[in-house]
C-alpha atoms as a PDB file:
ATOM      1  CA  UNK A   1     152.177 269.354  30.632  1.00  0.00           C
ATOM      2  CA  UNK A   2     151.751 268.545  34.508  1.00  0.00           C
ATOM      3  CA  UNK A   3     153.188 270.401  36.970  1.00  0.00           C
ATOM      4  CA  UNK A   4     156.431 269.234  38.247  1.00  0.00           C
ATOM      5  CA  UNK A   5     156.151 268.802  42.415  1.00  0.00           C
ATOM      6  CA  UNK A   6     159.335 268.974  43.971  1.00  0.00           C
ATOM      7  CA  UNK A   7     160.365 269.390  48.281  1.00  0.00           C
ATOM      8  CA  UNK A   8     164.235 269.500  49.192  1.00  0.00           C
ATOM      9  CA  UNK A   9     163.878 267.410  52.216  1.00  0.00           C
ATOM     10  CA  UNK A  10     167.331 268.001  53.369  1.00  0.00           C
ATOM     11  CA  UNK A  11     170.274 270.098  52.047  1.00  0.00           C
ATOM     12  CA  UNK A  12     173.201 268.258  52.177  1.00  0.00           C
ATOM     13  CA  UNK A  13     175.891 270.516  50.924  1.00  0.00           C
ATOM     14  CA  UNK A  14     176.810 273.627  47.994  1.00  0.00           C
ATOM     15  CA  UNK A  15     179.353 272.140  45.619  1.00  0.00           C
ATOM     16  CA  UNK A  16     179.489 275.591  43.507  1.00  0.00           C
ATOM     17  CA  UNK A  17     178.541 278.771  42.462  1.00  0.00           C
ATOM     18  CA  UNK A  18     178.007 280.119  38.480  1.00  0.00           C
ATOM     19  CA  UNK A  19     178.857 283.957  37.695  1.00  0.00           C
ATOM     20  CA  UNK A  20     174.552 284.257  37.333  1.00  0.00           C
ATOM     21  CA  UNK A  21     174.222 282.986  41.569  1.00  0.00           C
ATOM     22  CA  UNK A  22     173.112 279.722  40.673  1.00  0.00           C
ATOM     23  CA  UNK A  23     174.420 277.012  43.116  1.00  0.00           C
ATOM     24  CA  UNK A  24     175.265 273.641  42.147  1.00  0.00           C
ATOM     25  CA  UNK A  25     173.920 271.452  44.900  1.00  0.00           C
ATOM     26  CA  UNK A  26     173.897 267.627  46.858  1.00  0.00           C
ATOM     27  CA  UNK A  27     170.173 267.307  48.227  1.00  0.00           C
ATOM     28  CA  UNK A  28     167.751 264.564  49.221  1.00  0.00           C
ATOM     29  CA  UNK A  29     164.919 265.648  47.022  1.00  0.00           C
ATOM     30  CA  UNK A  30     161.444 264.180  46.703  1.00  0.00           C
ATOM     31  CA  UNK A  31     159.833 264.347  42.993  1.00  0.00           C
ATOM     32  CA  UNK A  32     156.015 263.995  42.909  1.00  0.00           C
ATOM     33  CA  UNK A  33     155.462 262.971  46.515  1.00  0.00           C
ATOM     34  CA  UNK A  34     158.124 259.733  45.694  1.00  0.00           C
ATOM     35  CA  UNK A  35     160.361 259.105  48.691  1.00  0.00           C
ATOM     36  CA  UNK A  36     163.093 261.720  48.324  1.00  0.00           C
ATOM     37  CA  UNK A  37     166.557 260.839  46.779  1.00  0.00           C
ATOM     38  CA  UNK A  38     170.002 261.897  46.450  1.00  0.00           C
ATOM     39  CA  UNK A  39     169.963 265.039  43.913  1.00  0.00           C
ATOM     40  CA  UNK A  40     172.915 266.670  42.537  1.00  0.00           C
ATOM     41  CA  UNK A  41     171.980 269.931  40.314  1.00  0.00           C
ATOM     42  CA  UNK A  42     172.433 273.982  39.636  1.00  0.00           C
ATOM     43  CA  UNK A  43     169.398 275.890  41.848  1.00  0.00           C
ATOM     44  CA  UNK A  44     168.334 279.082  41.369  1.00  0.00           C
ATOM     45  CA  UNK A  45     169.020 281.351  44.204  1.00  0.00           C
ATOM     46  CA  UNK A  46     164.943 280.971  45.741  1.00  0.00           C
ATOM     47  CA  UNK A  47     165.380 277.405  44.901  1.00  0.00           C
ATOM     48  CA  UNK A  48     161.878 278.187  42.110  1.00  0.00           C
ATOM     49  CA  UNK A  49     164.282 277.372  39.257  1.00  0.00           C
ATOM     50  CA  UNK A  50     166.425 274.039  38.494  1.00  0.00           C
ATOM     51  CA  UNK A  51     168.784 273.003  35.720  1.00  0.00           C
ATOM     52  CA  UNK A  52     169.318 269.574  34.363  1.00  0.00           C
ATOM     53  CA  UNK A  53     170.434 267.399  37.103  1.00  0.00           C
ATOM     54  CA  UNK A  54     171.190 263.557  38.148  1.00  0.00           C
ATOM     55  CA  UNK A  55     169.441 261.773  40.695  1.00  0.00           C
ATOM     56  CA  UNK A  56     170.790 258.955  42.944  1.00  0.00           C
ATOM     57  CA  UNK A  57     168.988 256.286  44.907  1.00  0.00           C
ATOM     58  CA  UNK A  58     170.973 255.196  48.404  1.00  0.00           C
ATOM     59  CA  UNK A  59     172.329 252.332  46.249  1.00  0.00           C
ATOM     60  CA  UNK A  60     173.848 253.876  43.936  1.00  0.00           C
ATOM     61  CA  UNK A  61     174.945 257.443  45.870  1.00  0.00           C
ATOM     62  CA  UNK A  62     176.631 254.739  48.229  1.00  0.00           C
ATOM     63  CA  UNK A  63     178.237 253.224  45.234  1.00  0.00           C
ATOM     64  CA  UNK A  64     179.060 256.884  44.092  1.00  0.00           C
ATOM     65  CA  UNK A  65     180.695 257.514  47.543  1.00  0.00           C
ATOM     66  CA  UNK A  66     182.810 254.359  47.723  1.00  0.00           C
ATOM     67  CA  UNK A  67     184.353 255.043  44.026  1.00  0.00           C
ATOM     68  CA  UNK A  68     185.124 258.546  45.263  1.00  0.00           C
ATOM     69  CA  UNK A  69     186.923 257.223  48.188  1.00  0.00           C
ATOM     70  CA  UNK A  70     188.888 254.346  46.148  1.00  0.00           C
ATOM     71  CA  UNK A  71     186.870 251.538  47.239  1.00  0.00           C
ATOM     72  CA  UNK A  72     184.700 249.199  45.054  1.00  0.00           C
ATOM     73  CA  UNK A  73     181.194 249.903  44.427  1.00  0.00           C
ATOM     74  CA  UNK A  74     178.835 246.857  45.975  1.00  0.00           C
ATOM     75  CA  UNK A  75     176.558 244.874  43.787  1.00  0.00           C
ATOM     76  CA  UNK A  76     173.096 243.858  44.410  1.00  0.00           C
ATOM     77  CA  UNK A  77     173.287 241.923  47.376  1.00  0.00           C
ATOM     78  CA  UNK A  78     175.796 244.545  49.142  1.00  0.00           C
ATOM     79  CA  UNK A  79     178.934 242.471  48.186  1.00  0.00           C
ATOM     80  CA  UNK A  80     182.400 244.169  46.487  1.00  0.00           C
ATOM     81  CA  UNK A  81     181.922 243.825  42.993  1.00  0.00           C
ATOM     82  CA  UNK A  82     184.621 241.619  41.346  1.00  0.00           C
ATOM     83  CA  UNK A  83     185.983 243.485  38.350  1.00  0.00           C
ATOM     84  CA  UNK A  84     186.769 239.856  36.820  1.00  0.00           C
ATOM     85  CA  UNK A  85     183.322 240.412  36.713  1.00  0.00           C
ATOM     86  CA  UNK A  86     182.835 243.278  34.474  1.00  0.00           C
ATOM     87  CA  UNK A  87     182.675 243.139  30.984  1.00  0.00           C
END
């Protein structure tokens, strides 16, 4: 299996902490040299060791932040989705 490459390019915030010191965290990561991207996940404490986690591109963490905050997520070309729309 290849080696997973991984750099936090920029730590964004701790969301939580398990009982074992793992911290749940929002990070712009880069996978395998890729432009980094909007990572939510548990980190071991030295950041060596990751659980499962999801990974956002602007798009979509924008989206992400505009549902949080009550608005409606864009579409493609930027524009409020209409939720006529939606199926």
């Amino acid at each position: 299996m290849a080696e997973l490459k991984f750099e936090i390019t920029e730590h964004i915030a701790v969301l939580g902490e398990s009982s074992r010191g793992w911290t749940k965290e929002l990070n712009k990561v880069s996978w395998n040299d890729y432009p980094a991207k909007y990572d939510i996940r548990e980190w071991s404490p030295d950041h060596a060791r990751m659980g499962k986690g999801v990974t956002l591109s602007e798009e979509e963490f924008e989206n992400l932040r505009r549902v949080l905050n009550g608005e409606e997520p864009l579409d493609r070309d930027g524009d409020d989705v209409d939720e006529s729309e939606i199926i």
